[in-house]
Protein backbone atom coordinates (compact mmCIF):
# COMPACT_ATOMS: atom_id res chain seq x y z
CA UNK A 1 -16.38 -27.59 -21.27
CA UNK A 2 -13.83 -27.36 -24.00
CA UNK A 3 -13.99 -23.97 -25.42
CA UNK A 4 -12.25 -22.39 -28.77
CA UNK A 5 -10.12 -19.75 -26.60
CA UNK A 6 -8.15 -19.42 -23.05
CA UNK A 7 -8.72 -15.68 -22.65
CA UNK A 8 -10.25 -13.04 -23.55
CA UNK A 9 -9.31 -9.56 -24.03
CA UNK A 10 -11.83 -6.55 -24.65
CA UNK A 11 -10.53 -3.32 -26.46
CA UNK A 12 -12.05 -0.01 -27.39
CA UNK A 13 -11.82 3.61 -26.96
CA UNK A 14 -13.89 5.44 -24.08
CA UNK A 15 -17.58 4.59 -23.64
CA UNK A 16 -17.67 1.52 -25.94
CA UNK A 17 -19.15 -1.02 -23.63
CA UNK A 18 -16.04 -2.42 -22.81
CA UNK A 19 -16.50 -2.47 -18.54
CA UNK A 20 -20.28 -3.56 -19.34
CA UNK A 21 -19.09 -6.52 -21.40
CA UNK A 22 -16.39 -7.80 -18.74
CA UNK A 23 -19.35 -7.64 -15.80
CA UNK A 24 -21.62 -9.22 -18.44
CA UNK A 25 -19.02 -12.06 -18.85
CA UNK A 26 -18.84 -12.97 -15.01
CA UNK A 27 -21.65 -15.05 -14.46
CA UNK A 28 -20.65 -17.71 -17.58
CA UNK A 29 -17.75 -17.40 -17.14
CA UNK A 30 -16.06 -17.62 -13.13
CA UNK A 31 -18.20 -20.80 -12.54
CA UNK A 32 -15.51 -21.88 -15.30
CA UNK A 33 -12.84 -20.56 -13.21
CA UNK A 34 -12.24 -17.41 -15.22
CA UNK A 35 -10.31 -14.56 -13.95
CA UNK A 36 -11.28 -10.80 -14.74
CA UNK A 37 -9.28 -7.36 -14.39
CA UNK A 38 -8.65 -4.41 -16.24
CA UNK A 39 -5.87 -2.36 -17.95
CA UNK A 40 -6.80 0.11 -15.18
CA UNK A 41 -6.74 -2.37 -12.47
CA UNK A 42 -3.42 -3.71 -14.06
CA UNK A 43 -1.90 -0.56 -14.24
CA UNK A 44 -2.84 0.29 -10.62
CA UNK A 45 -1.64 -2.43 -8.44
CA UNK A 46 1.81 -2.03 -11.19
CA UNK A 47 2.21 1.54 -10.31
CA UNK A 48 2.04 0.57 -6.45
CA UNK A 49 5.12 -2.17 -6.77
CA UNK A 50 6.84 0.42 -8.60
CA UNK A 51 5.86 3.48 -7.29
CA UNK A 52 4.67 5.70 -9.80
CA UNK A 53 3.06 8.94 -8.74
CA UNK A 54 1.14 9.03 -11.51
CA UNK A 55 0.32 6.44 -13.97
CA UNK A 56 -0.67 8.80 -17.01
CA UNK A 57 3.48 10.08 -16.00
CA UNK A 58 4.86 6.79 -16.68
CA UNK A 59 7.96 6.37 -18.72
CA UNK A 60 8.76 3.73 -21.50
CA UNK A 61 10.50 0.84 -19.50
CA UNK A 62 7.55 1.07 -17.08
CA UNK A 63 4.74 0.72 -20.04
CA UNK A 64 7.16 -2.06 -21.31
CA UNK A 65 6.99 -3.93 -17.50
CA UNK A 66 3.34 -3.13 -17.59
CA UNK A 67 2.65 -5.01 -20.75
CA UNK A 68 4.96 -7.98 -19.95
CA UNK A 69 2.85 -8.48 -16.70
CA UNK A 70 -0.17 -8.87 -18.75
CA UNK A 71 1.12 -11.15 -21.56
CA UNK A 72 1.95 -13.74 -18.82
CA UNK A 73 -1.38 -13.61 -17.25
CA UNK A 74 -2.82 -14.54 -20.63
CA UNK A 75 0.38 -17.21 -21.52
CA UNK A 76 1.30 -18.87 -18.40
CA UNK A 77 -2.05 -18.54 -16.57
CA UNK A 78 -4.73 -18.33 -18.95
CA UNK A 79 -8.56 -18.42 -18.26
CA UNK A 80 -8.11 -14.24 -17.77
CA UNK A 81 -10.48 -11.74 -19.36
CA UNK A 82 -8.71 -8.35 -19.70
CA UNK A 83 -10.61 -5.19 -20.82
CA UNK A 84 -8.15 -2.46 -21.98
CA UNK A 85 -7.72 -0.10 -24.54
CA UNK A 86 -5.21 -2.42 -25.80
CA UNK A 87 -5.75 -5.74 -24.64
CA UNK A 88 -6.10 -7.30 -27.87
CA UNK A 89 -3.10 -5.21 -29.78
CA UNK A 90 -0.96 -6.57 -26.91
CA UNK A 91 -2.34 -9.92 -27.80
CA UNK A 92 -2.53 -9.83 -31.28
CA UNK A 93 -0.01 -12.80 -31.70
CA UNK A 94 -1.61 -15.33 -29.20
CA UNK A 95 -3.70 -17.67 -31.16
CA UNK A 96 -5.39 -18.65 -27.64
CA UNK A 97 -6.32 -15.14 -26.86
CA UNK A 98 -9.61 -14.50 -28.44
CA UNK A 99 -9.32 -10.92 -28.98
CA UNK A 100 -12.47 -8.53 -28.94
CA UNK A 101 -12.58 -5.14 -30.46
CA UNK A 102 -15.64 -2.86 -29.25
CA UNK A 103 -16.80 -0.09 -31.62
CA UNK A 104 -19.92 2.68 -31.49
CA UNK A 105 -20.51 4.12 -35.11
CA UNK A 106 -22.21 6.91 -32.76
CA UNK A 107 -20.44 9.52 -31.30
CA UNK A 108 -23.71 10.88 -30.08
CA UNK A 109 -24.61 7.60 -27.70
CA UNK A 110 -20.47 7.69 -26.35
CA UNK A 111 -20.93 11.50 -25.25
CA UNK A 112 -23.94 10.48 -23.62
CA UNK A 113 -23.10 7.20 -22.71
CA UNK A 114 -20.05 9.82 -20.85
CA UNK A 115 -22.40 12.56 -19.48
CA UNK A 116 -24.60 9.82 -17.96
CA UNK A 117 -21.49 7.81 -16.16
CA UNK A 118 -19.77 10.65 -15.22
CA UNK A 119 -22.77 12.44 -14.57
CA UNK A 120 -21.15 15.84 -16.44
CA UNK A 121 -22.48 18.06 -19.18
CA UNK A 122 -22.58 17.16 -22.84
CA UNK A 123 -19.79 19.57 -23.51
CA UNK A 124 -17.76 18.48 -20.85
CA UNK A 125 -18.28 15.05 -22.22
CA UNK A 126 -17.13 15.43 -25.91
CA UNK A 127 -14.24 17.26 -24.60
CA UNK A 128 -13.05 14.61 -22.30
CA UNK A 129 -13.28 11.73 -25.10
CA UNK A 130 -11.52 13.77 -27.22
CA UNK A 131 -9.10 14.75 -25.25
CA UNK A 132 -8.34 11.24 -23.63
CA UNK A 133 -8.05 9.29 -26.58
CA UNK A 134 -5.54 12.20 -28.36
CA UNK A 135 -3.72 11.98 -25.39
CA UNK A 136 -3.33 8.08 -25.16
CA UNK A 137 -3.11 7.86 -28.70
CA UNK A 138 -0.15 9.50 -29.08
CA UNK A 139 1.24 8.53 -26.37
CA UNK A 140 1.06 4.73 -27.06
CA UNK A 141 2.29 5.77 -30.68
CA UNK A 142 5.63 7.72 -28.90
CA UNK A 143 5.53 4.35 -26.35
CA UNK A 144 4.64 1.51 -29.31
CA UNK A 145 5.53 2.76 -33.01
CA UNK A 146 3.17 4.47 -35.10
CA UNK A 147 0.14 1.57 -35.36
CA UNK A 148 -3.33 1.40 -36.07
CA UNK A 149 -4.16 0.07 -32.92
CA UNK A 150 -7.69 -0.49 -33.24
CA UNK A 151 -6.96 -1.80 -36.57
CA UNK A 152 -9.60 -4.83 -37.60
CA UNK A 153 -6.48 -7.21 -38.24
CA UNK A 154 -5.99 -7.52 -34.81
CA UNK A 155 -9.52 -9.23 -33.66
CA UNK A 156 -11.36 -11.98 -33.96
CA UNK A 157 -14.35 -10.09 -33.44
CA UNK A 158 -15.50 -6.38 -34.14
CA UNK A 159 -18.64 -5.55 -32.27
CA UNK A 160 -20.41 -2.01 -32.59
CA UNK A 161 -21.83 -1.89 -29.47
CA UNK A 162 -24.44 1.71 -31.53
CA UNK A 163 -26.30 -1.38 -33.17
CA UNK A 164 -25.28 -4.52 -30.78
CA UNK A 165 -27.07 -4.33 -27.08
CA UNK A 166 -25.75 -5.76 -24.10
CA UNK A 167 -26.99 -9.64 -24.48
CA UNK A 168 -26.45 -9.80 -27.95
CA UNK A 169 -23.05 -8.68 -27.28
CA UNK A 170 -22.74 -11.15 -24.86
CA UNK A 171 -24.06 -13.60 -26.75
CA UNK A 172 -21.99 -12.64 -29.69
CA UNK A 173 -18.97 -13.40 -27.78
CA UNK A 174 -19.62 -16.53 -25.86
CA UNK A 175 -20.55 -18.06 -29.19
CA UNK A 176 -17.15 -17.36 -30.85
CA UNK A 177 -15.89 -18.86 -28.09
CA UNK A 178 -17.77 -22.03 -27.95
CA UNK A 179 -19.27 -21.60 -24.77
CA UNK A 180 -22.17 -23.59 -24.06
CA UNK A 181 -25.08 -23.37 -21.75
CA UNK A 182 -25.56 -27.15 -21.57
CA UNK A 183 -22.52 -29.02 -19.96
């Protein structure tokens, strides 16, 4: 099957869908031959090599390493979904890389979408999105320049997953990629 695209990569901040939309993926996708890991995956196995105590402690040149690694599993190996908070913004200038930006309009359904997962209190879960995306955020802007990293410019495809289930999501995505059900 020819499709439009020869990855994938699924960004968004916390509790956007992004883990549900990589396992929704899977079954059209790895009978295809696809590949699938995460930024957090990524990051883990890197910080092993390199022996970082903690990944969240990691300086520049390591970040830098980091992000090389995942460029060439999208140039020189291809057929990869990534999911990471900035999957697409490190892909933004591969025209194979179809590059999917996950939204929720509701902060309401992330904190619970957060208490549920995590199985903590609503308070507890409003104060750990906020604190984990100021952290990262200005981090990656100390790490990366001061961006917009979420910015629309950067996608193909801007899904807000308040309004968009799980199949239509799905759906959403396969189609912009061409994927068929008929071979």
């Amino acid at each position: 099957m020819k499709l439009k695209f020869r990855n994938i990569t699924i960004s968004g901040g916390v509790s956007t869908g992004k883990n549900t939309l990589l396992n929704n993926l899977k079954p059209y996708l790895i009978p295809l031959g696809w590949k699938f890991t995460s930024g957090g995956q990524l990051l883990r196995d890197f910080a092993k090599e390199y022996v970082q105590p903690l990944a969240s402690l990691a300086d520049k040149k390591f970040h830098n390493m980091l992000d090389d690694r995942t460029k060439r599993l999208l140039t020189q190996e291809g057929n990869y979904v990534i999911e990471a908070w900035l999957a697409g913004f490190m892909a933004r200038n591969l025209k194979d890389t179809l590059r999917v930006l996950l939204i929720c309009d509701d902060d309401a359904l992330r904190i619970d979408r957060v208490a549920n997962r995590d199985k903590v209190s609503i308070d507890n879960a409003k104060k750990y999105i906020r604190e984990r995306e100021d952290v990262n955020f200005k981090e990656w802007k100390r790490i990366y320049g001061d961006y917009n990293f979420f910015d629309k410019k950067y996608y193909h495809l801007i899904i807000d997953t308040y309004s968009s289930g799980q199949l239509e999501t799905v759906g959403k995505v396969l189609d912009r990629l061409g994927y068929s059900a008929e071979k």
